[in-house]
C-alpha atoms as a PDB file:
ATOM      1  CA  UNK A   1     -30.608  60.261 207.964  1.00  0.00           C
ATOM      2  CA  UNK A   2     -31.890  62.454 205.438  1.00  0.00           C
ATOM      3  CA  UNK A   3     -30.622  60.505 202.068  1.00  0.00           C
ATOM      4  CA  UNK A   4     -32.380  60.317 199.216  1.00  0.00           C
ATOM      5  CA  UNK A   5     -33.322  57.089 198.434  1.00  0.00           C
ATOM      6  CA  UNK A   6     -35.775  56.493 195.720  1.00  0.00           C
ATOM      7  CA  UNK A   7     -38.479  58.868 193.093  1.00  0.00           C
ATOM      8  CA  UNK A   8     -41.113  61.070 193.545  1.00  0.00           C
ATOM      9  CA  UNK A   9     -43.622  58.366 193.089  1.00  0.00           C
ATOM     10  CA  UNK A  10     -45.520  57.065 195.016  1.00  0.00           C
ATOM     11  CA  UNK A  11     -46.419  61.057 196.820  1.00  0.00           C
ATOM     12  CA  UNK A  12     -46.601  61.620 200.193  1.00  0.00           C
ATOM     13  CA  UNK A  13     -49.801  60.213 201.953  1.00  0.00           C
ATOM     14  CA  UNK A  14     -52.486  62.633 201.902  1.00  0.00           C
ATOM     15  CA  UNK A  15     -53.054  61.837 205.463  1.00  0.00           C
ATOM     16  CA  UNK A  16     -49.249  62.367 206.784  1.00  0.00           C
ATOM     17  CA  UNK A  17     -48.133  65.607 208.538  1.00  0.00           C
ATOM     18  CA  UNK A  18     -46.985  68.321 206.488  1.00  0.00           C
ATOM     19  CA  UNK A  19     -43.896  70.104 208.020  1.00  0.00           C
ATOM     20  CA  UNK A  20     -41.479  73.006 206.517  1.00  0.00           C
ATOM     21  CA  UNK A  21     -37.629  73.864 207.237  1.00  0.00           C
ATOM     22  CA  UNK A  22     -36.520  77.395 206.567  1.00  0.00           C
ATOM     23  CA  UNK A  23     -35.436  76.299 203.394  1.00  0.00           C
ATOM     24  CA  UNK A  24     -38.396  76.030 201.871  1.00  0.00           C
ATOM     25  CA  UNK A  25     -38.145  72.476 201.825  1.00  0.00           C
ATOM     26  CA  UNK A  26     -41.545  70.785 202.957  1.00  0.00           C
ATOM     27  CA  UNK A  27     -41.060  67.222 204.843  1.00  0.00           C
ATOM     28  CA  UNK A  28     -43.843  64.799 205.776  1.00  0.00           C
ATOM     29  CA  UNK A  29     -43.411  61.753 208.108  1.00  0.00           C
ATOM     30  CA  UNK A  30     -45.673  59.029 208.766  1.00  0.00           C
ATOM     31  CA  UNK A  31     -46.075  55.344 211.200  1.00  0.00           C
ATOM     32  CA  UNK A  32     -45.672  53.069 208.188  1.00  0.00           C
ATOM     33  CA  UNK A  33     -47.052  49.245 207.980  1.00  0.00           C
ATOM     34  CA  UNK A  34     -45.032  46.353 209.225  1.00  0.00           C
ATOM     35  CA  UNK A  35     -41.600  45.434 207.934  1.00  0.00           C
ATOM     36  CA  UNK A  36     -39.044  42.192 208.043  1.00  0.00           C
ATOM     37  CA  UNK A  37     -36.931  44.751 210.892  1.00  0.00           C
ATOM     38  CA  UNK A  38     -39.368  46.236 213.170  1.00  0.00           C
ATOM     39  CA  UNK A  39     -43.252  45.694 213.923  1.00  0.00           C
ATOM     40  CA  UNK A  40     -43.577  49.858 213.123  1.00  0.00           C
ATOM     41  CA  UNK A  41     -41.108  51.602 211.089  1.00  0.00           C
ATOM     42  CA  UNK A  42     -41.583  55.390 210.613  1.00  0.00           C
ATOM     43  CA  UNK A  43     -41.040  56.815 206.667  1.00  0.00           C
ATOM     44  CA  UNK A  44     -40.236  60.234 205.332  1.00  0.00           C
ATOM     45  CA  UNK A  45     -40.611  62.577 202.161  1.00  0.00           C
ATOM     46  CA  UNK A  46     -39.244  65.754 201.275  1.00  0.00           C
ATOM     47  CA  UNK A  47     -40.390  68.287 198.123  1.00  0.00           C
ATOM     48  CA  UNK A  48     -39.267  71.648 197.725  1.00  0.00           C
ATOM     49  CA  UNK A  49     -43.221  72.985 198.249  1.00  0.00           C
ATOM     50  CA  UNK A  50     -46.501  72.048 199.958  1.00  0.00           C
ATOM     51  CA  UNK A  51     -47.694  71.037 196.805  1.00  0.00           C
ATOM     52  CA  UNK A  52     -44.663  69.585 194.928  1.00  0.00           C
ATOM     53  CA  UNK A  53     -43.570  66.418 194.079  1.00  0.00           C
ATOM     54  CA  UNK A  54     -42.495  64.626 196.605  1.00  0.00           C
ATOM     55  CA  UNK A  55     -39.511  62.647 197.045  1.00  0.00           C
ATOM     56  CA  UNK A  56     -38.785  59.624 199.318  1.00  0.00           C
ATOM     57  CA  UNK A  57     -35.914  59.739 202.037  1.00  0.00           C
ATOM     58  CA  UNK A  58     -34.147  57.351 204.388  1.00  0.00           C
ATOM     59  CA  UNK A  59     -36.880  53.929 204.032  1.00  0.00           C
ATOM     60  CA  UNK A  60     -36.697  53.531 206.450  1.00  0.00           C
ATOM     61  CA  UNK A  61     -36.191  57.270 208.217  1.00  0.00           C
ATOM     62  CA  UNK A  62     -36.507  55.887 211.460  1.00  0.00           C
ATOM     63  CA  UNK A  63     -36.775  51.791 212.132  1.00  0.00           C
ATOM     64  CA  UNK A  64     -34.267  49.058 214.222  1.00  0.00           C
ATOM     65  CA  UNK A  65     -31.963  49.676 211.003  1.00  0.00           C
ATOM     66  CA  UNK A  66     -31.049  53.016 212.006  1.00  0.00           C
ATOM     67  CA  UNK A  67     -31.774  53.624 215.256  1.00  0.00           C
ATOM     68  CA  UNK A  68     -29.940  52.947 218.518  1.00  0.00           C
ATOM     69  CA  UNK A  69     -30.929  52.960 222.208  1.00  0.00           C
ATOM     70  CA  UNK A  70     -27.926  54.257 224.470  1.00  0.00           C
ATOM     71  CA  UNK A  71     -29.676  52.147 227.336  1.00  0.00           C
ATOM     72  CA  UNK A  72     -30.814  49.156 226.121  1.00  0.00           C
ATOM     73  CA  UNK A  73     -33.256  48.285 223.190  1.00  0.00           C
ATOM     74  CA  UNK A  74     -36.675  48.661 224.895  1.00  0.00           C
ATOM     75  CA  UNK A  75     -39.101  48.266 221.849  1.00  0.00           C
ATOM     76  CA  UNK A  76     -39.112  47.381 218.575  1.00  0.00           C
ATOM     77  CA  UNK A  77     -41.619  49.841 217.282  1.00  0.00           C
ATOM     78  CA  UNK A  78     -40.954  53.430 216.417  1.00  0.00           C
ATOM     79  CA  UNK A  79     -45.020  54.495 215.917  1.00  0.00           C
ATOM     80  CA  UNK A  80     -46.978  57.648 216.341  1.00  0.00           C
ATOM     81  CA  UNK A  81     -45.052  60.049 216.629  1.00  0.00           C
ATOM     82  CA  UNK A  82     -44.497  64.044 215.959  1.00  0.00           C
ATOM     83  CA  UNK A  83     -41.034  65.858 214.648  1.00  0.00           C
ATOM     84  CA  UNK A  84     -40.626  68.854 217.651  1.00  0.00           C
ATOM     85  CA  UNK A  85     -41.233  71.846 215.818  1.00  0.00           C
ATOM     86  CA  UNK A  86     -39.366  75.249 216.482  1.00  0.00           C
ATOM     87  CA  UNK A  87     -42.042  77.213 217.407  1.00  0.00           C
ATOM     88  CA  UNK A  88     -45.320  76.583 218.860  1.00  0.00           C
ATOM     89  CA  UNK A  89     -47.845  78.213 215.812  1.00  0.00           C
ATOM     90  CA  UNK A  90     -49.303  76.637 213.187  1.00  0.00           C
ATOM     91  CA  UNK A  91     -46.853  76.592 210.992  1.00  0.00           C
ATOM     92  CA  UNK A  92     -45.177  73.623 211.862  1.00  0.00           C
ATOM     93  CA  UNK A  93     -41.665  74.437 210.786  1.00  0.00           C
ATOM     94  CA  UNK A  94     -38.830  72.144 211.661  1.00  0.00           C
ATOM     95  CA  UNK A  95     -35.104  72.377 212.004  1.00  0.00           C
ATOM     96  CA  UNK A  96     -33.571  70.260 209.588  1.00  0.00           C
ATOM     97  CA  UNK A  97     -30.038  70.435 211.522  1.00  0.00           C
ATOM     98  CA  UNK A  98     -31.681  69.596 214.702  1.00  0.00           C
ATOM     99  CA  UNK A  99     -33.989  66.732 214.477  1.00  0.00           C
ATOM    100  CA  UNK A 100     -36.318  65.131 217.095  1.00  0.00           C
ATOM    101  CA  UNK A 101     -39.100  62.630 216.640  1.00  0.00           C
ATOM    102  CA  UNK A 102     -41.456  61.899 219.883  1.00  0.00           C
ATOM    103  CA  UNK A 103     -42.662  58.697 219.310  1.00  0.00           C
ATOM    104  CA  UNK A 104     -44.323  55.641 220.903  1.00  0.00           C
ATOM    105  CA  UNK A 105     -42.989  52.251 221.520  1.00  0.00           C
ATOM    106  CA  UNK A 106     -43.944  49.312 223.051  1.00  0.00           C
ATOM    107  CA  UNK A 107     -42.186  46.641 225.117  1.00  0.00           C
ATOM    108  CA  UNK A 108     -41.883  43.378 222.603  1.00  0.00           C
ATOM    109  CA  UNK A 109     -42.330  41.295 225.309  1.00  0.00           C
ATOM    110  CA  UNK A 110     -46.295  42.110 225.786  1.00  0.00           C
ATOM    111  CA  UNK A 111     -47.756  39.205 224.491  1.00  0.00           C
ATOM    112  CA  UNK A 112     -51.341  38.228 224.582  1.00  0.00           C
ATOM    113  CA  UNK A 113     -52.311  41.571 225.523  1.00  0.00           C
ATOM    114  CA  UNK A 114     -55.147  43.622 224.111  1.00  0.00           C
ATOM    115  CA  UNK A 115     -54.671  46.484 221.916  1.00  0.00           C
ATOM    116  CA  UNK A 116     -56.564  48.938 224.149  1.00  0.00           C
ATOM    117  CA  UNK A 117     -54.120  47.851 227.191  1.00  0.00           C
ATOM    118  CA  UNK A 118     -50.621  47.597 225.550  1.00  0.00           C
ATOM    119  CA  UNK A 119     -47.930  49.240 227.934  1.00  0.00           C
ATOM    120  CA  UNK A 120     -46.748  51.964 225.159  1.00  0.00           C
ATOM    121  CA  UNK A 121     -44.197  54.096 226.720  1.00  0.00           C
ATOM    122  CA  UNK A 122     -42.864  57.575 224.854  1.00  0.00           C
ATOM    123  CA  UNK A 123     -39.154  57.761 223.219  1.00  0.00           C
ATOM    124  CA  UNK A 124     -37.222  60.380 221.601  1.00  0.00           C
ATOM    125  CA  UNK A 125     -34.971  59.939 218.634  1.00  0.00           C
ATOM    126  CA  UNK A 126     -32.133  62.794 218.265  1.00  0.00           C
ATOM    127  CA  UNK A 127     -30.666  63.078 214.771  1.00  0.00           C
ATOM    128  CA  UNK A 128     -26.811  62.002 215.438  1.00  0.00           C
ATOM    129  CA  UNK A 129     -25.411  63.793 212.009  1.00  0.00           C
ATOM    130  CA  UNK A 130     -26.738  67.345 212.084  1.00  0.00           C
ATOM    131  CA  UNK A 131     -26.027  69.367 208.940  1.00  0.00           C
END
């Protein structure tokens, strides 16, 4: 889950959330564009600072490639979302042996259906290989 896959460039987006482990390891995440496997795919970067380079992990880090549903596949999208932090401040530090990603989904069969009034429903992804 947390392989590095490809160079520093291009940097994290500007726009994505900035975490940190205890490692001093920062991690963004952000709801990337559409790919071939899933309407929504979510993508990852680590860098060992804030202001670092940054390095892409796991494209996708989470997507219908590597993500199961112990009940039954009920979306195809894996979109706005937040890591669960281990506190509650600002600091937004994260576990890096104990990852969770709230995120939003959306049943595939909603067709025809405005944007406004799409039946998202909320998911959480557990990492299944902690450190």
């Amino acid at each position: 889950m947390w392989a590095r896959t490809s160079a520093s460039t291009p940097p994290a987006p500007p726009t994505a959330p900035r975490y940190r482990s205890g490692t001093a390891t920062a991690a963004a995440t952000r709801s990337g564009p559409r790919s071939e496997d899933s309407p929504r795919v979510y993508r990852a970067w680590t860098s060992p600072s804030l202001d670092g380079a940054w390095t892409q992990i796991a494209n996708p880090f989470a997507g219908l490639t590597n993500v199961t549903f112990p009940n039954g596949q009920w979306t195809n999208d894996v979109s706005h979302g937040e890591l669960i932090r281990t506190g509650y401040d600002q600091t937004m530090e994260i576990d890096p042996c104990d990852l969770r990603l709230l995120y939003q989904g959306v049943d595939p069969g909603s067709t025809n259906v405005p944007y406004s009034q799409l039946p998202y429903q909320l998911g959480l992804l557990t990492q299944t290989n902690p450190c």
